[in-house]
N, C-alpha and C. Protein backbone atom coordinates (compact mmCIF):
# COMPACT_ATOMS: atom_id res chain seq x y z
N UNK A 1 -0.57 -13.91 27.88
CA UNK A 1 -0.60 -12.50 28.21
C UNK A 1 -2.02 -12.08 28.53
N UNK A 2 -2.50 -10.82 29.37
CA UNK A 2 -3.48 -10.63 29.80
C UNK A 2 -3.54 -8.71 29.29
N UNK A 3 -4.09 -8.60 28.83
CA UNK A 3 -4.37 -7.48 27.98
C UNK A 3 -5.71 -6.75 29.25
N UNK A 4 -5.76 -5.44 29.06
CA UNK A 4 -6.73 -4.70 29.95
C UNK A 4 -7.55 -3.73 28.88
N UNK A 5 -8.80 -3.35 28.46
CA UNK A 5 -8.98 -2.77 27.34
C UNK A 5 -10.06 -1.43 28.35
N UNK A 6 -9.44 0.00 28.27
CA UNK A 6 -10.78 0.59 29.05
C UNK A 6 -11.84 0.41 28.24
N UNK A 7 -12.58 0.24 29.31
CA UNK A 7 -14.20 -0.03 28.61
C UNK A 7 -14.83 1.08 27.67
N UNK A 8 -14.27 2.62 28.27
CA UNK A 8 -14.53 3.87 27.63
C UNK A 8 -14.47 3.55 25.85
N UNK A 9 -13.66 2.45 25.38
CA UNK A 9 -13.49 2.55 24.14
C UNK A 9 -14.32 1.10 23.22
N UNK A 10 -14.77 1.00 24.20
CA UNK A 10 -15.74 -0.95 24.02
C UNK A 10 -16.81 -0.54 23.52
N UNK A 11 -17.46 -1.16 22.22
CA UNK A 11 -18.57 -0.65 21.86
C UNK A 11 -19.44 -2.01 21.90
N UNK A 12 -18.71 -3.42 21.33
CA UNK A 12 -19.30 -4.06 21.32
C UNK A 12 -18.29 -5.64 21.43
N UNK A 13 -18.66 -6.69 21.70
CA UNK A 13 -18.12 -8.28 21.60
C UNK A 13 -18.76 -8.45 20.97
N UNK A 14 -17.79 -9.64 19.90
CA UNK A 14 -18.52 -10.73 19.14
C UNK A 14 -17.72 -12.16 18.71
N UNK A 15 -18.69 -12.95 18.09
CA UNK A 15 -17.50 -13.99 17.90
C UNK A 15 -17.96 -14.55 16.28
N UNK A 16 -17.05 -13.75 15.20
CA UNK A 16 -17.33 -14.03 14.26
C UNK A 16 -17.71 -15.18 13.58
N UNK A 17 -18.15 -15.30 12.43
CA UNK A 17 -17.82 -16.62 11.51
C UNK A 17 -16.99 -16.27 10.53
N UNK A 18 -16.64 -17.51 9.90
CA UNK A 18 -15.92 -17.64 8.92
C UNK A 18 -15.83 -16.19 7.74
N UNK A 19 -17.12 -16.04 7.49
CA UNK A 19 -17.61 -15.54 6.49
C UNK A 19 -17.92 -14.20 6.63
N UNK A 20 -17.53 -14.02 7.64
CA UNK A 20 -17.43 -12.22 8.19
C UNK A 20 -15.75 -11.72 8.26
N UNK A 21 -14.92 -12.76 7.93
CA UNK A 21 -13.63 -12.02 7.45
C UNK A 21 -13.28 -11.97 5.60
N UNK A 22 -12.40 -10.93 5.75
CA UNK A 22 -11.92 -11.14 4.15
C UNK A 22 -10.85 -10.32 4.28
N UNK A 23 -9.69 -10.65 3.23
CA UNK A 23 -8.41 -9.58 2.97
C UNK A 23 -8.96 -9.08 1.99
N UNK A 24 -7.98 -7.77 2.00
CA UNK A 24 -7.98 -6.60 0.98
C UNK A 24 -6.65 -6.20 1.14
N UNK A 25 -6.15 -6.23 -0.40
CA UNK A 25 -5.00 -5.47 -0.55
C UNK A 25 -4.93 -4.35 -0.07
N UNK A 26 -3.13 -4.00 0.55
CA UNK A 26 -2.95 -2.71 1.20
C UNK A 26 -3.88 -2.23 2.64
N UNK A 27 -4.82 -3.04 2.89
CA UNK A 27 -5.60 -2.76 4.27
C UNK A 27 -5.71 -3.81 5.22
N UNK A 28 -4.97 -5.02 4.35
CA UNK A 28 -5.38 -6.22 5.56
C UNK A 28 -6.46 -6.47 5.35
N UNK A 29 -6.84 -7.33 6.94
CA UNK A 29 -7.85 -8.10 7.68
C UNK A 29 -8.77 -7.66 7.37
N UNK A 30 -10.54 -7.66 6.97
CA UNK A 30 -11.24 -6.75 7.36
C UNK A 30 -12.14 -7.66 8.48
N UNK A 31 -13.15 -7.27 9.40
CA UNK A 31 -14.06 -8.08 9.81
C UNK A 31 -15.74 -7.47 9.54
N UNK A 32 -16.93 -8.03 9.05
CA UNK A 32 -17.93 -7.80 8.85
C UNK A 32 -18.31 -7.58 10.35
N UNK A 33 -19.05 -6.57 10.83
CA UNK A 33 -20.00 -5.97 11.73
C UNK A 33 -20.90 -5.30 11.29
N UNK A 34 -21.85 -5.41 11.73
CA UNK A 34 -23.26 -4.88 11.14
C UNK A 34 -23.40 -3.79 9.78
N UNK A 35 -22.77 -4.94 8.37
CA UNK A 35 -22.97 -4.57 7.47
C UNK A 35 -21.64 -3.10 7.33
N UNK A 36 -20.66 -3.64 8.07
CA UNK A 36 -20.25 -2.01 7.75
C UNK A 36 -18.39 -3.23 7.98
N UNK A 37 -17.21 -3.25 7.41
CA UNK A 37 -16.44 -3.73 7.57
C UNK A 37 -15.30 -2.94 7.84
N UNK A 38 -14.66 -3.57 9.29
CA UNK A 38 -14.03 -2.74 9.95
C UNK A 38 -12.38 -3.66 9.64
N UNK A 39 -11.26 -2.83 10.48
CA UNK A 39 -10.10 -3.41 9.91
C UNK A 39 -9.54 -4.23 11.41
N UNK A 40 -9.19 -5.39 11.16
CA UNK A 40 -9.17 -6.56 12.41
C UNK A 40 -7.41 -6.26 12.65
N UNK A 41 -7.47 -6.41 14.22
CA UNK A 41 -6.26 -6.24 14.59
C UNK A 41 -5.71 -7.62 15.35
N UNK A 42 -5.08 -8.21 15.25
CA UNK A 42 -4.67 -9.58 16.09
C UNK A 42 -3.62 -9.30 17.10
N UNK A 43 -4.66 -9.36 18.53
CA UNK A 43 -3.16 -8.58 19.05
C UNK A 43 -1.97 -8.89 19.16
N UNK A 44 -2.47 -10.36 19.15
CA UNK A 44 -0.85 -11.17 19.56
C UNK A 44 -0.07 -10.72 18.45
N UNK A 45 -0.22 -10.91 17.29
CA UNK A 45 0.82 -10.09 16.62
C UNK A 45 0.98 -8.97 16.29
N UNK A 46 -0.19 -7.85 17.23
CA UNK A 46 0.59 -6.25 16.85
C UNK A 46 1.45 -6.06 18.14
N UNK A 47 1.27 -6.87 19.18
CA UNK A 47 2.05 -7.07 20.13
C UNK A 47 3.26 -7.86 20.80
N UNK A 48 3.36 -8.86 20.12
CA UNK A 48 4.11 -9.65 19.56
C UNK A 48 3.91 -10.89 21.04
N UNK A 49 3.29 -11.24 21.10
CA UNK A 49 2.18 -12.54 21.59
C UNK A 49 1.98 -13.80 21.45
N UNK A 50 2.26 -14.76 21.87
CA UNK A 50 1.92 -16.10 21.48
C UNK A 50 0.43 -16.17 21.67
N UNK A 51 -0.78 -16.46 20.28
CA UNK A 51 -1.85 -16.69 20.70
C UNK A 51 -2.76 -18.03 21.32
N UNK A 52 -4.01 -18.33 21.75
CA UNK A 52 -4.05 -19.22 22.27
C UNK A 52 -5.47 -20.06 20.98
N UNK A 53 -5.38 -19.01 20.46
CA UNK A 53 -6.39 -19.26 19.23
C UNK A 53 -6.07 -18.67 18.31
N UNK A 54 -6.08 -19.27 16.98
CA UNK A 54 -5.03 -19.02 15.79
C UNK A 54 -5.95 -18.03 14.73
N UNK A 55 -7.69 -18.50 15.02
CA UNK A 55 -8.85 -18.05 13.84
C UNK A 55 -9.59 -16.64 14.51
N UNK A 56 -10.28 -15.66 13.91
CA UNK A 56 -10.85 -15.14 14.57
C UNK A 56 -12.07 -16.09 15.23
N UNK A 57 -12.90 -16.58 14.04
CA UNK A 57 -13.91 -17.46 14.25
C UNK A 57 -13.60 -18.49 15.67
N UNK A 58 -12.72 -18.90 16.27
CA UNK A 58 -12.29 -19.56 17.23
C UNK A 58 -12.00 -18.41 18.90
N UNK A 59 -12.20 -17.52 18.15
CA UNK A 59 -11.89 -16.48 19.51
C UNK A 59 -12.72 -15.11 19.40
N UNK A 60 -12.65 -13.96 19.82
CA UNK A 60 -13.62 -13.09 20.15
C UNK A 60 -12.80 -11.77 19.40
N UNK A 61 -14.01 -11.19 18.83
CA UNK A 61 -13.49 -9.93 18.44
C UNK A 61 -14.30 -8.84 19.31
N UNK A 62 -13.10 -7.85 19.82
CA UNK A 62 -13.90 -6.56 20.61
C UNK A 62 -14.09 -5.31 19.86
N UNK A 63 -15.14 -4.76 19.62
CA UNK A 63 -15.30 -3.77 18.62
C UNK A 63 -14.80 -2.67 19.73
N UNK A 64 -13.82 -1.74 19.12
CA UNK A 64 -13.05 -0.71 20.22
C UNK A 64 -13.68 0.82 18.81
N UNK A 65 -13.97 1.66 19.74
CA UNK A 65 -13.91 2.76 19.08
C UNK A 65 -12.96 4.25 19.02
N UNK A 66 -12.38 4.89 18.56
CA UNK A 66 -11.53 5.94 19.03
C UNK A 66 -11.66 7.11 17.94
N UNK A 67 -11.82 8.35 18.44
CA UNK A 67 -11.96 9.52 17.49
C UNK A 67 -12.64 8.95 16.39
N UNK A 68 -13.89 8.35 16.81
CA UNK A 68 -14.94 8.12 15.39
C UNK A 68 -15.05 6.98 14.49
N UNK A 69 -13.27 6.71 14.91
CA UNK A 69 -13.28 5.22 14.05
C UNK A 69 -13.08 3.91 14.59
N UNK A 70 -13.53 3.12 14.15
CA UNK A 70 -13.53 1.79 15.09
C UNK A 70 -12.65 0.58 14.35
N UNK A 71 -12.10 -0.52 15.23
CA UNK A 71 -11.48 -1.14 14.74
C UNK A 71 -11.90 -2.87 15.54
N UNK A 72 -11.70 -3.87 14.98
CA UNK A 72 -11.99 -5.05 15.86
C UNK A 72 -10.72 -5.52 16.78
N UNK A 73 -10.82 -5.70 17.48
CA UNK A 73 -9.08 -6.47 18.18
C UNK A 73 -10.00 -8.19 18.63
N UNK A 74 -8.70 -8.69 18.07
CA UNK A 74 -9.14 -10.34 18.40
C UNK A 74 -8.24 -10.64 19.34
N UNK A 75 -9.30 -11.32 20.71
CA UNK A 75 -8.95 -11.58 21.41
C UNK A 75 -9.02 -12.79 21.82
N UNK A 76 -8.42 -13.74 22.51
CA UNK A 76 -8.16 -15.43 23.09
C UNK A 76 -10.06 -15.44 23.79
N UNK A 77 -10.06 -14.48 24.52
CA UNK A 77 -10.94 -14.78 26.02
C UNK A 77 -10.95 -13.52 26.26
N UNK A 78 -12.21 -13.48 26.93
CA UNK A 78 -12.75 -12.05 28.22
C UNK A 78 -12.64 -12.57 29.61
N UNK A 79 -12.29 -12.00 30.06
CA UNK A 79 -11.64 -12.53 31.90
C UNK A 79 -13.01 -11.91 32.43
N UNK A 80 -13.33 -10.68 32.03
CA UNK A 80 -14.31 -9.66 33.12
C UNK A 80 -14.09 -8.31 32.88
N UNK A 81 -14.78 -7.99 34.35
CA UNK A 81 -14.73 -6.61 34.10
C UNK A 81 -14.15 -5.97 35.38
N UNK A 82 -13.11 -5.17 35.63
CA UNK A 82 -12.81 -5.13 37.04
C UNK A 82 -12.34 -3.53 37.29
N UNK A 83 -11.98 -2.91 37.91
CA UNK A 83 -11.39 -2.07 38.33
C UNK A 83 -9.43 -2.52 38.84
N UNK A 84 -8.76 -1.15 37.59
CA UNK A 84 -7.55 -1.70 38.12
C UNK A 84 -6.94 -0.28 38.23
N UNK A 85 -5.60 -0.55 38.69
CA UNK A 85 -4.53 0.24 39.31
C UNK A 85 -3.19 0.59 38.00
N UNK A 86 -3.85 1.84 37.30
CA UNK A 86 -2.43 1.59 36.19
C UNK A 86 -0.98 2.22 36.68
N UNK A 87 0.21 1.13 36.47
CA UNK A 87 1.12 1.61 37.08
C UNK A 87 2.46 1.66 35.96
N UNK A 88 3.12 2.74 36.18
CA UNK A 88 4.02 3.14 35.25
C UNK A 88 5.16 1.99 34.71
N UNK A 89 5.46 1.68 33.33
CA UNK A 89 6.00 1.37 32.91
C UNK A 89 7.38 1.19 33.18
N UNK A 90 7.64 2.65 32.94
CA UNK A 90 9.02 2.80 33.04
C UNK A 90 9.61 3.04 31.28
N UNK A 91 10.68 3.25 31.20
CA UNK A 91 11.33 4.05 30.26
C UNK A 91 11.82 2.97 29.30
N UNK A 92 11.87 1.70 29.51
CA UNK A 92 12.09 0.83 28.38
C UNK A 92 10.97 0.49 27.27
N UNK A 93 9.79 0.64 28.65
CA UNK A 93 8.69 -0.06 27.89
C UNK A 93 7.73 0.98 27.37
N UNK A 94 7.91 2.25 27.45
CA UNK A 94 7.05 3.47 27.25
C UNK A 94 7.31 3.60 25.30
N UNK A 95 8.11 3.33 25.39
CA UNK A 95 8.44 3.32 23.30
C UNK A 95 7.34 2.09 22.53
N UNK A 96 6.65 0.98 23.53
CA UNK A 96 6.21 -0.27 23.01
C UNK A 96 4.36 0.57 22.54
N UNK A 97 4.29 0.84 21.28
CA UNK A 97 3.06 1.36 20.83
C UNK A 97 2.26 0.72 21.14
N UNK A 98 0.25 0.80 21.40
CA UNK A 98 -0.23 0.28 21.81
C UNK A 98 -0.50 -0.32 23.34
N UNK A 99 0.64 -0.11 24.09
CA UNK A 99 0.23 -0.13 25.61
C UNK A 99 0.69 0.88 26.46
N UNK A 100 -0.56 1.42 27.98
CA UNK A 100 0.00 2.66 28.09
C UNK A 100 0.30 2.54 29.62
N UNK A 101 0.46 1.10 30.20
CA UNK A 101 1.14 1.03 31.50
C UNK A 101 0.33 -0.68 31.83
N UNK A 102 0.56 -0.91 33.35
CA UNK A 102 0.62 -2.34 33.68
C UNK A 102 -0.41 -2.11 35.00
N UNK A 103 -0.84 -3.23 35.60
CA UNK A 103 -1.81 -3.52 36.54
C UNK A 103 -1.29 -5.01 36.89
N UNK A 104 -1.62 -4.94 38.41
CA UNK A 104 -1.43 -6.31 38.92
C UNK A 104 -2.78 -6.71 39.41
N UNK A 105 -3.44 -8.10 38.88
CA UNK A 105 -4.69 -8.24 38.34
C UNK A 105 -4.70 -8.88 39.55
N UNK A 106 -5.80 -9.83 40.31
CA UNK A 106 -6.28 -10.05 41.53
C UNK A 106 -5.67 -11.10 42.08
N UNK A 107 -5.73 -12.17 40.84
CA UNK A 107 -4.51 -13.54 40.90
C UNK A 107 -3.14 -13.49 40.80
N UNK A 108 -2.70 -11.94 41.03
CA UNK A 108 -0.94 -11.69 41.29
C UNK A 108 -0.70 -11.49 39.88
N UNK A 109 -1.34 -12.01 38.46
CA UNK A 109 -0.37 -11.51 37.52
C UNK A 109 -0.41 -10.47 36.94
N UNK A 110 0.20 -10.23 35.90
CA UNK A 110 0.13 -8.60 35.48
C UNK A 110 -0.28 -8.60 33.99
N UNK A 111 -1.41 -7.70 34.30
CA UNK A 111 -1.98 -7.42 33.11
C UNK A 111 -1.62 -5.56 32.22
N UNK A 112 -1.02 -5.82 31.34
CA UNK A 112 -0.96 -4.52 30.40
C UNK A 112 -2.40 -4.03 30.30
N UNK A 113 -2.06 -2.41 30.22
CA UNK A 113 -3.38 -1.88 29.63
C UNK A 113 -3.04 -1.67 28.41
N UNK A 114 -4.22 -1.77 27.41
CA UNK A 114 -3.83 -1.18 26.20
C UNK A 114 -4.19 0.27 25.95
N UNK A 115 -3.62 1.09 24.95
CA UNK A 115 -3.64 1.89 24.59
C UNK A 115 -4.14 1.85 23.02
N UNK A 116 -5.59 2.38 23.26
CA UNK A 116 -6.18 2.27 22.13
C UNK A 116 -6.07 3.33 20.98
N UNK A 117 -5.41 4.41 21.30
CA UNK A 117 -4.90 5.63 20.73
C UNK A 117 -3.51 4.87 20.11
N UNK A 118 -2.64 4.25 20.15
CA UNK A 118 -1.75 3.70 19.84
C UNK A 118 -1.88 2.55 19.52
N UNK A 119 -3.03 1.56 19.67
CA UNK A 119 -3.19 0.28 18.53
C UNK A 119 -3.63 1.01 17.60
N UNK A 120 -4.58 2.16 17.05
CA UNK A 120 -4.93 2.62 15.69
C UNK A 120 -4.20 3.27 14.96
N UNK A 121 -2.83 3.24 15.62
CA UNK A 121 -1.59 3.96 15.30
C UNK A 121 -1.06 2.87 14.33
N UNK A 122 -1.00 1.71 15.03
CA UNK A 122 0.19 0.49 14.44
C UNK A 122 -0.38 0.26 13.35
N UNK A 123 1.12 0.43 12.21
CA UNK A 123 0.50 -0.08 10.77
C UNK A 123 0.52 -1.51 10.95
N UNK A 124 -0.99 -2.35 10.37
CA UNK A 124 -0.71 -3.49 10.56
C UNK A 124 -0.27 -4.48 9.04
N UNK A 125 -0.08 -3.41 8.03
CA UNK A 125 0.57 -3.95 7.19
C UNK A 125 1.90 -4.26 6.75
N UNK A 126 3.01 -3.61 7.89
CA UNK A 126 4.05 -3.57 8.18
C UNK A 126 4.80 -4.57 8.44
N UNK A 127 5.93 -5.32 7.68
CA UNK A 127 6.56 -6.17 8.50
C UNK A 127 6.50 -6.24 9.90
N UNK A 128 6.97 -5.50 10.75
CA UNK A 128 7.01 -5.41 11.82
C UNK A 128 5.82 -5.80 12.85
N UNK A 129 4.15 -5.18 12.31
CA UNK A 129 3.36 -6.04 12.70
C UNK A 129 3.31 -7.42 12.64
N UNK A 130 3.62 -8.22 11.75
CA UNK A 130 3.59 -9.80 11.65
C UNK A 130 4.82 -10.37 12.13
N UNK A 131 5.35 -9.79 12.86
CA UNK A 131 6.50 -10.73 13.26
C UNK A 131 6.66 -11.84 14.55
């Protein structure tokens, strides 16, 4: 899957170590960023995703910010940076939290945008997130 993140909400990339994650009851994931620990989102499973990297430490976390608060999303890979075309869903897929329409990326496939107002929505302690 190819995920689209507006940049408007990108504060920072990184690619953790080991030792910059930890659980906490009732909050999940956390990830260490500059001394301040934020709550890690995996998208493949708030989205329900096959990932291509299983660790954070093995893949990239994007520090996203929204109304003040920030969260990490772990991602496989960064493709770039591009200008795209968001195009409507449609009525099946408008209920799927976290994305807020689709783009057809340069190599023909289609990349979701996310909706970062709606990943800080998804409880990720929820069955339903880990499924």
């Amino acid at each position: 899957e190819r995920y689209i993140i507006p940049t408007v909400f990108i504060k920072e990339t990184l690619r953790p170590s080991p030792a910059d994650l930890s659980t906490v009851q009732n909050r999940g994931e956390l990830i260490k960023v500059r001394n301040t620990h934020l709550p890690l989102v995996r998208l493949h499973q708030a989205l329900g995703a096959v990932p291509r990297k299983e660790q954070p430490w093995e893949a990239l976390v994007v520090v996203v910010e929204n109304e003040g608060r920030q969260k990490g999303l772990m991602v496989d890979d960064l493709v770039g940076k591009q200008e795209v075309v968001i195009k409507n869903l449609g009525e099946k897929l408008k209920a799927v939290k976290g994305v807020a329409g689709a783009t057809i990326m340069g190599d023909g496939r289609v990349g979701l945008i996310l909706d970062v107002h709606g990943i800080f929505e998804i409880d990720l302690n929820s069955p339903a997130a880990h499924a």
